[in-house]
Protein backbone atom coordinates (compact mmCIF):
# COMPACT_ATOMS: atom_id res chain seq x y z
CA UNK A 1 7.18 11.08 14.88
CA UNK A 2 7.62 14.06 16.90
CA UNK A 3 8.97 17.54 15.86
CA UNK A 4 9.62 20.38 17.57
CA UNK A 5 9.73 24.14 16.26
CA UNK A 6 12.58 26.30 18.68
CA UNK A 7 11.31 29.21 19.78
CA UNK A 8 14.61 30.77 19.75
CA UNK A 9 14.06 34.37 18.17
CA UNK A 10 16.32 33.89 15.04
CA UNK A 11 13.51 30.70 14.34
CA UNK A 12 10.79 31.47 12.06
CA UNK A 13 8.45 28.94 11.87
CA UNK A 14 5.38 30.01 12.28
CA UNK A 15 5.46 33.68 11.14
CA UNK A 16 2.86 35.00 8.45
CA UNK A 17 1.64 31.83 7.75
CA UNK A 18 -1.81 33.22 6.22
CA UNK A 19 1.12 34.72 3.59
CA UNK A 20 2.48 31.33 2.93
CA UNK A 21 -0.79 29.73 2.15
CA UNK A 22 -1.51 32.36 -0.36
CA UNK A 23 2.63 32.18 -1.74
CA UNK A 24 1.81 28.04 -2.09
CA UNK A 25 -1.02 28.84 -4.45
CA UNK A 26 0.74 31.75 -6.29
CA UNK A 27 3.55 29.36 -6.74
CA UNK A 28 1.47 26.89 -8.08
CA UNK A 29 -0.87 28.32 -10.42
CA UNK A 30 1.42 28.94 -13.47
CA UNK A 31 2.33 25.48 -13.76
CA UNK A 32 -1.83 24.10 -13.08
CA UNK A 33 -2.49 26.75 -15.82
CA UNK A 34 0.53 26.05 -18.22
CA UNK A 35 -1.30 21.80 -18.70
CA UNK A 36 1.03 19.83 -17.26
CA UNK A 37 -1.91 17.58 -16.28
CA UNK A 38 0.56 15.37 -14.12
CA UNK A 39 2.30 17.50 -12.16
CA UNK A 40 -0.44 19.59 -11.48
CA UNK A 41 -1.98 16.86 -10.08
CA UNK A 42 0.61 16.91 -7.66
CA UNK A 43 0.67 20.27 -7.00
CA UNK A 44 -3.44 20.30 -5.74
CA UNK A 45 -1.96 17.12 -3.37
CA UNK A 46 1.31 19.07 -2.07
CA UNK A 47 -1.17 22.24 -1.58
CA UNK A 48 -4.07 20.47 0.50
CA UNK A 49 -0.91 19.17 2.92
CA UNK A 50 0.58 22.89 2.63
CA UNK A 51 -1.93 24.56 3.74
CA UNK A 52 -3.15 22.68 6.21
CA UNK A 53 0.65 22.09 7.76
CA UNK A 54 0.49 26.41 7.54
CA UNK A 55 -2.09 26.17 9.62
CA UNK A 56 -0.99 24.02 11.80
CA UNK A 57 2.23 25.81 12.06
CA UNK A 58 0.12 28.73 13.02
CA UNK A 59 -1.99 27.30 15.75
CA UNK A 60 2.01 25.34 17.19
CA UNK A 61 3.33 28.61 17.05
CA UNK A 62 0.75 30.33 18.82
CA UNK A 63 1.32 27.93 22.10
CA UNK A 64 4.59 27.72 22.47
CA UNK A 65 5.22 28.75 26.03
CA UNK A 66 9.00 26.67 26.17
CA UNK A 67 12.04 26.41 24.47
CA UNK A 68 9.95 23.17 22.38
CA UNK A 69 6.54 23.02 21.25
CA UNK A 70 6.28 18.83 20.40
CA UNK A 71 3.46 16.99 18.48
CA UNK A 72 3.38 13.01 18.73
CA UNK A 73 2.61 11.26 15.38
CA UNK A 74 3.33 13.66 12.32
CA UNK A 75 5.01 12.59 9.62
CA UNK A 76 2.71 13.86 7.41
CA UNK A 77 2.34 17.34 8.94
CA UNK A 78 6.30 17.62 8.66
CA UNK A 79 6.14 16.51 5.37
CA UNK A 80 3.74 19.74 4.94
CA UNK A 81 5.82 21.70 6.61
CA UNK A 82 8.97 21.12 4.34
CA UNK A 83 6.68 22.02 1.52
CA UNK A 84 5.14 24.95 2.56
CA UNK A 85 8.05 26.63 5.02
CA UNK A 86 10.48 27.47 1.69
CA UNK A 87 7.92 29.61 0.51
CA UNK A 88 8.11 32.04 3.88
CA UNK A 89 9.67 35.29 3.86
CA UNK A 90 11.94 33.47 6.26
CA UNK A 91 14.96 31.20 7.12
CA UNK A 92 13.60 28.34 9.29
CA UNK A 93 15.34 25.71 11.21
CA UNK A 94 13.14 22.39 12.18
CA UNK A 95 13.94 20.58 14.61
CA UNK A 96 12.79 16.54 15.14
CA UNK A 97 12.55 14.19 17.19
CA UNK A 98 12.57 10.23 16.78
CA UNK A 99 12.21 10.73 12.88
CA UNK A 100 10.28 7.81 11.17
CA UNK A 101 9.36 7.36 8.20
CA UNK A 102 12.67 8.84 6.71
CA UNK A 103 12.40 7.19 3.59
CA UNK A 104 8.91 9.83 2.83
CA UNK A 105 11.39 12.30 3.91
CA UNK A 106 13.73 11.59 1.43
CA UNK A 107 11.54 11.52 -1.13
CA UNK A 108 10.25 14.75 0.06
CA UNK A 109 13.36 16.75 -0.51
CA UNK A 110 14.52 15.10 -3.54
CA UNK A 111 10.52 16.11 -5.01
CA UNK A 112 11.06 19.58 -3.78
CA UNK A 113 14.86 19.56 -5.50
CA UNK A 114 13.57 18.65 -8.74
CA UNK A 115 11.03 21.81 -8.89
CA UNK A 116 13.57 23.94 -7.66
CA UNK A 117 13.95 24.16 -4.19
CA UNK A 118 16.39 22.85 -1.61
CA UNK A 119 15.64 21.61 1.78
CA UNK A 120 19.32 20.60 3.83
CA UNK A 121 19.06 18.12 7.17
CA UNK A 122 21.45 17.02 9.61
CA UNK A 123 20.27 13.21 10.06
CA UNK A 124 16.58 14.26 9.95
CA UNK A 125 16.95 15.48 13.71
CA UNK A 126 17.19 19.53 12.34
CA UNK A 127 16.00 20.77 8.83
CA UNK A 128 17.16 24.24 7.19
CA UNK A 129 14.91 25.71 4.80
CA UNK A 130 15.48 28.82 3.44
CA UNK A 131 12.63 31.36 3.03
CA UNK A 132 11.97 33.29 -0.16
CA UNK A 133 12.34 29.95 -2.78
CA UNK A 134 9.87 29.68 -5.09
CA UNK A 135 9.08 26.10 -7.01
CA UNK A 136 9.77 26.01 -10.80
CA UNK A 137 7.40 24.11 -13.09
CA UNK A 138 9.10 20.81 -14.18
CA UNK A 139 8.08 17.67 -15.88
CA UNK A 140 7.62 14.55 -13.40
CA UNK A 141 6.97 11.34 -13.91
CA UNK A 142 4.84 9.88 -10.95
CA UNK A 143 5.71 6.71 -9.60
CA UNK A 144 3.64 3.28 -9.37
CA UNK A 145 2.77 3.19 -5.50
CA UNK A 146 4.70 0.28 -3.91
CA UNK A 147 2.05 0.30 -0.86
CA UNK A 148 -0.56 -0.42 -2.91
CA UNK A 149 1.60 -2.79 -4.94
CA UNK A 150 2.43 -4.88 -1.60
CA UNK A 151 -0.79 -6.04 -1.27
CA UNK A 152 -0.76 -7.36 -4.67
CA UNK A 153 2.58 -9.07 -4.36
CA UNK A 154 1.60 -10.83 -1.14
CA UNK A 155 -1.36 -12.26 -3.27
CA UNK A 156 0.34 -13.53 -5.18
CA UNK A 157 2.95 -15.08 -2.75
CA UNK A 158 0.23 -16.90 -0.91
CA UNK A 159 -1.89 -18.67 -3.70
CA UNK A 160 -0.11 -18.09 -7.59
CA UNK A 161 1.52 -15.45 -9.38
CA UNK A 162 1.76 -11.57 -9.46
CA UNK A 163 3.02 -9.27 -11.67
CA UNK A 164 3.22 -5.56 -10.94
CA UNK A 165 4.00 -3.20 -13.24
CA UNK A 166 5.34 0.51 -13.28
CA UNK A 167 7.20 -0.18 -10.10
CA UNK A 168 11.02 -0.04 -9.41
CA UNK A 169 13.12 -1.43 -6.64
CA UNK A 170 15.27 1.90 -7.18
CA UNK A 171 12.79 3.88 -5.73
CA UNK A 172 13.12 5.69 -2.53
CA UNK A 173 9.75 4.64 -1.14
CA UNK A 174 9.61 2.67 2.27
CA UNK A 175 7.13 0.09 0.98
CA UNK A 176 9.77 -1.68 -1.42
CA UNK A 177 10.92 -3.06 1.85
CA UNK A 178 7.66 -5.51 0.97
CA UNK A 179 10.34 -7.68 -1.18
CA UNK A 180 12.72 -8.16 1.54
CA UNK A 181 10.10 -9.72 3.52
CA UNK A 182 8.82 -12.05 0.81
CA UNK A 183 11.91 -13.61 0.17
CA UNK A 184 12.42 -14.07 4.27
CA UNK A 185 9.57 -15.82 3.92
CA UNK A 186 10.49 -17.86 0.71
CA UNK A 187 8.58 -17.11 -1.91
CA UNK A 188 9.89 -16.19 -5.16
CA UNK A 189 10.65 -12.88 -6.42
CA UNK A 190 11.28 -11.81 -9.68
CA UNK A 191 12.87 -7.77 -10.10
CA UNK A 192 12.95 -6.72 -13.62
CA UNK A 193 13.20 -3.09 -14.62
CA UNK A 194 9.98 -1.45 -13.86
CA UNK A 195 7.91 -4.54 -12.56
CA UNK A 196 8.40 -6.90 -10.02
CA UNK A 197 6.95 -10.37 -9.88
CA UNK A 198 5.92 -12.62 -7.16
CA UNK A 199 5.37 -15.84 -6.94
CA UNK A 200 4.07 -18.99 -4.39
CA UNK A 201 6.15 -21.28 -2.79
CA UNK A 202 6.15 -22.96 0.51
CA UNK A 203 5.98 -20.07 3.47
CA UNK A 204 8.13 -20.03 6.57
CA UNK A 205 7.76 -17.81 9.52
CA UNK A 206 9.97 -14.66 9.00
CA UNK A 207 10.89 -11.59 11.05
CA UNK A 208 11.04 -7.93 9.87
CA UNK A 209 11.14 -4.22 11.38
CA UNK A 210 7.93 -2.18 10.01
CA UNK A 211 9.18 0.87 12.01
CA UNK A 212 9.93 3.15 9.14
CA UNK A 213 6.83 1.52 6.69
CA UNK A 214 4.07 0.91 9.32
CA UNK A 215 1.24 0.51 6.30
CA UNK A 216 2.96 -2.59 5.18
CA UNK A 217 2.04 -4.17 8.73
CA UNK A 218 -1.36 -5.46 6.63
CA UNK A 219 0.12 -7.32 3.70
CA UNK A 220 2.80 -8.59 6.22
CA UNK A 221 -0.19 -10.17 8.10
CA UNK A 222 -1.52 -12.00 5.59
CA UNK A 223 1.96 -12.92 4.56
CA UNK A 224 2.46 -14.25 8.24
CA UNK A 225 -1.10 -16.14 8.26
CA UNK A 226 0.14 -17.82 5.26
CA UNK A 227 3.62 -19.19 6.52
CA UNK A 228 4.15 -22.11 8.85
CA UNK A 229 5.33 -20.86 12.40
CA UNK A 230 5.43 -17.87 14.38
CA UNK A 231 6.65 -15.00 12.48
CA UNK A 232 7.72 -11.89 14.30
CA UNK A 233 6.85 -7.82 13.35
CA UNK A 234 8.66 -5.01 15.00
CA UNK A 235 7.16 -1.43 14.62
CA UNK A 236 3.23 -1.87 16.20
CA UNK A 237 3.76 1.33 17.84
CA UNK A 238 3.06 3.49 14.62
CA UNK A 239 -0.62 1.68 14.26
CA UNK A 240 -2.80 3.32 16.37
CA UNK A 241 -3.47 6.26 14.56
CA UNK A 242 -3.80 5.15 11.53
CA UNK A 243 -7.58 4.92 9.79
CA UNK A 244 -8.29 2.57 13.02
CA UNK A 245 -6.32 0.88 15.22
CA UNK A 246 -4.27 -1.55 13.11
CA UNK A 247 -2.89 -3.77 15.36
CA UNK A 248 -6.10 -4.34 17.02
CA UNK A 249 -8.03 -4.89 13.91
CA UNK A 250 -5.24 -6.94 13.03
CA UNK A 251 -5.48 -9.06 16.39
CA UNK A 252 -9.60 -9.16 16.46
CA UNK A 253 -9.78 -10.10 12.57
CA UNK A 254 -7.19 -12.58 12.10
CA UNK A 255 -8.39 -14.56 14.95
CA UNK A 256 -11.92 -14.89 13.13
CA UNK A 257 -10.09 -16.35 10.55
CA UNK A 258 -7.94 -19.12 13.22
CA UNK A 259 -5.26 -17.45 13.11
CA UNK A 260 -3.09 -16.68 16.65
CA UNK A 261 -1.99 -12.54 16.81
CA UNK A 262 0.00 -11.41 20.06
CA UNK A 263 0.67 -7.78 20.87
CA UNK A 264 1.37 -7.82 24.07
CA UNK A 265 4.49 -7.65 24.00
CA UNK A 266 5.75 -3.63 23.41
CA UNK A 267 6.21 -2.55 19.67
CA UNK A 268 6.32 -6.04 18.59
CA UNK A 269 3.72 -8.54 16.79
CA UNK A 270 3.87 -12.02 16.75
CA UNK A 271 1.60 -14.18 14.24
CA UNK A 272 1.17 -18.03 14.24
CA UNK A 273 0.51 -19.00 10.36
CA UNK A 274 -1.38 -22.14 10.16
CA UNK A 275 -4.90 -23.37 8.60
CA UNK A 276 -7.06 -20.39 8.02
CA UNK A 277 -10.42 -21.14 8.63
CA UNK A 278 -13.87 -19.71 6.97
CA UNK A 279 -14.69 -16.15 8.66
CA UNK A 280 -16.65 -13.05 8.07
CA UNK A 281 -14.57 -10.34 8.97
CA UNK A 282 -14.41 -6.48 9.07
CA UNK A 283 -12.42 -4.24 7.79
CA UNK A 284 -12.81 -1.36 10.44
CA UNK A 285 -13.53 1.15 8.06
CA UNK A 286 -9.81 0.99 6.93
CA UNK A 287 -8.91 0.01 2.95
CA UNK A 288 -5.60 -1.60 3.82
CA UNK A 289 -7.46 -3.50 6.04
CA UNK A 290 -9.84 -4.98 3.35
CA UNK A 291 -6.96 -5.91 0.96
CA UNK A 292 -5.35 -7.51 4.12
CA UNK A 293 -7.86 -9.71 4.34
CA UNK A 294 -8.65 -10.13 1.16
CA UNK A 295 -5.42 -11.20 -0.06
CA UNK A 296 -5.67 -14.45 2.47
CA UNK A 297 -7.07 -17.80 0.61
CA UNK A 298 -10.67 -18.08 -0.81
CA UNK A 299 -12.26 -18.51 2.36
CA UNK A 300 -13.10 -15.51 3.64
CA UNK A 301 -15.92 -13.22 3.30
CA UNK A 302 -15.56 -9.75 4.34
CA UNK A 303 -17.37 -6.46 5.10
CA UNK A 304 -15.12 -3.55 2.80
CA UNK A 305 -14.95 -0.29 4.15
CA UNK A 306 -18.29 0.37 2.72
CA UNK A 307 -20.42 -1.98 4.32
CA UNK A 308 -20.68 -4.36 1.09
CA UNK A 309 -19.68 -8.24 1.24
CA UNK A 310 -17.24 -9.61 -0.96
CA UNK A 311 -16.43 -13.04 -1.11
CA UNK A 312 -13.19 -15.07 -2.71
């Protein structure tokens, strides 16, 4: 993702920003005080990304020398930004470019509606946040993470049966787009109201765009290894800076294991499924990375994230 912040003198974005980092805590405290355990859980989350997207709305400001200051890779810092900006003494206008991700996005205004505030877009390519809003305490039910779930389901798409609870296809997150690809590739899925079940059958080779949920690109690995034939996975160019360099890890681990990963084609990935074979693998310090290759069948033993060995 890239966004850029005008520098047009009726834009405001990175004014006082020392100010807004104090307003985010201000705003915040009633509610951490007033016990709702939950959402003040949220609140320390959406304050650590706050202030640090302050910040970095400080230092972007401070360089501008053109009409656009733009940042590669940041949907999380304009996530931040949307968070923290409403809480300025100023109108600001946000402008970005090649939005990704815009299912997070979604979910960010809709979060920041239902405390109060409102955040307006024009097809994610210009946001207008008004300054002076202040968040309102509010109960809020958090949701079951779906990219967590994936991992799960794909389990239990390659060798039995999952069941995940507390998760709902109704949800706004990108990662329910995991379903879709299960059932491209032919295994059975089950959607009930707040779980969702998955279950093995035989695999085929399937093709899916990861663009807008690049951590899925693990589980949809595994998925691939699984299936018979070349399956196809568009969106590789929003892997490199994640905790490593997931479609190399991808590539270099998978073909431990026997199993064929091209990238050399741009943005796309294409896996050959077939007989995985008995590896030790690593997961490059990366989480997703150890479930990836953990959720293949009981033949591989890998190093986790901390340097441990687990075997299936």
């Amino acid at each position: 993702m890239r966004f850029a912040m005008s520098s047009s003198p009726h834009i405001r974005c990175g004014d006082n920003t020392r100010r807004i980092m104090l307003d985010v805590l201000i705003a915040l405290l009633p509610t951490l005080l007033a016990g709702t355990i939950f959402f003040g859980l949220r609140c320390l989350l959406l304050a650590a990304v706050s202030i640090a997207a302050a910040g970095l709305a400080e230092a972007l400001w401070s360089k501008l020398t053109g009409r656009y200051q733009t940042v590669e890779d940041l949907s999380a810092a304009v996530t931040g930004l949307l968070l923290a900006l409403p809480l300025s003494q100023h109108d600001t206008t946000l402008h970005v470019r090649s939005a990704v991700s815009t299912p997070y996005l979604d979910m960010t205004v809709d979060t920041a509606a239902r405390f109060g505030v409102e955040i307006c877009h024009n097809d994610y390519k210009e946001f207008y946040i008004e300054g002076g809003q202040r968040y309102r305490p509010a109960f809020f039910s958090i949701e079951g993470d779906w990219s967590a779930a994936a991992m799960l389901l794909v389990a239990g798409a390659v060798a039995g049966e999952v069941t995940v609870k507390n998760v709902s296809m109704l949800s706004k997150q990108a990662d329910t787009a995991i379903c879709t690809a299960l059932v491209r590739a032919g295994a059975a899925v089950i959607n009930d109201e707040d779980s969702v079940t998955a279950s093995h059958r035989p695999l085929r080779a399937f093709e899916f765009d990861a663009t807008h949920c690049p951590d899925l690109f693990p589980a949809l690995a595994a998925l691939a290894a699984a299936a018979q034939g070349e399956s196809v996975i568009r969106g590789t160019s929003r892997l490199e800076h994640k905790e490593c360099n997931r479609a190399d890890a991808i590539r270099e681990e998978y073909a431990k294991a026997g199993i064929e990963v091209d990238t050399s084609q741009e943005d796309i990935m294409r896996i050959r499924g077939g007989r995985i074979r008995q590896a030790r693998v690593q997961s490059h310090g990366d989480h997703r990375m150890a479930m990836s290759m953990a959720s293949l069948p009981p033949t591989v033993t890998s190093t986790s994230s901390w340097g441990s060995y687990f075997t299936w």
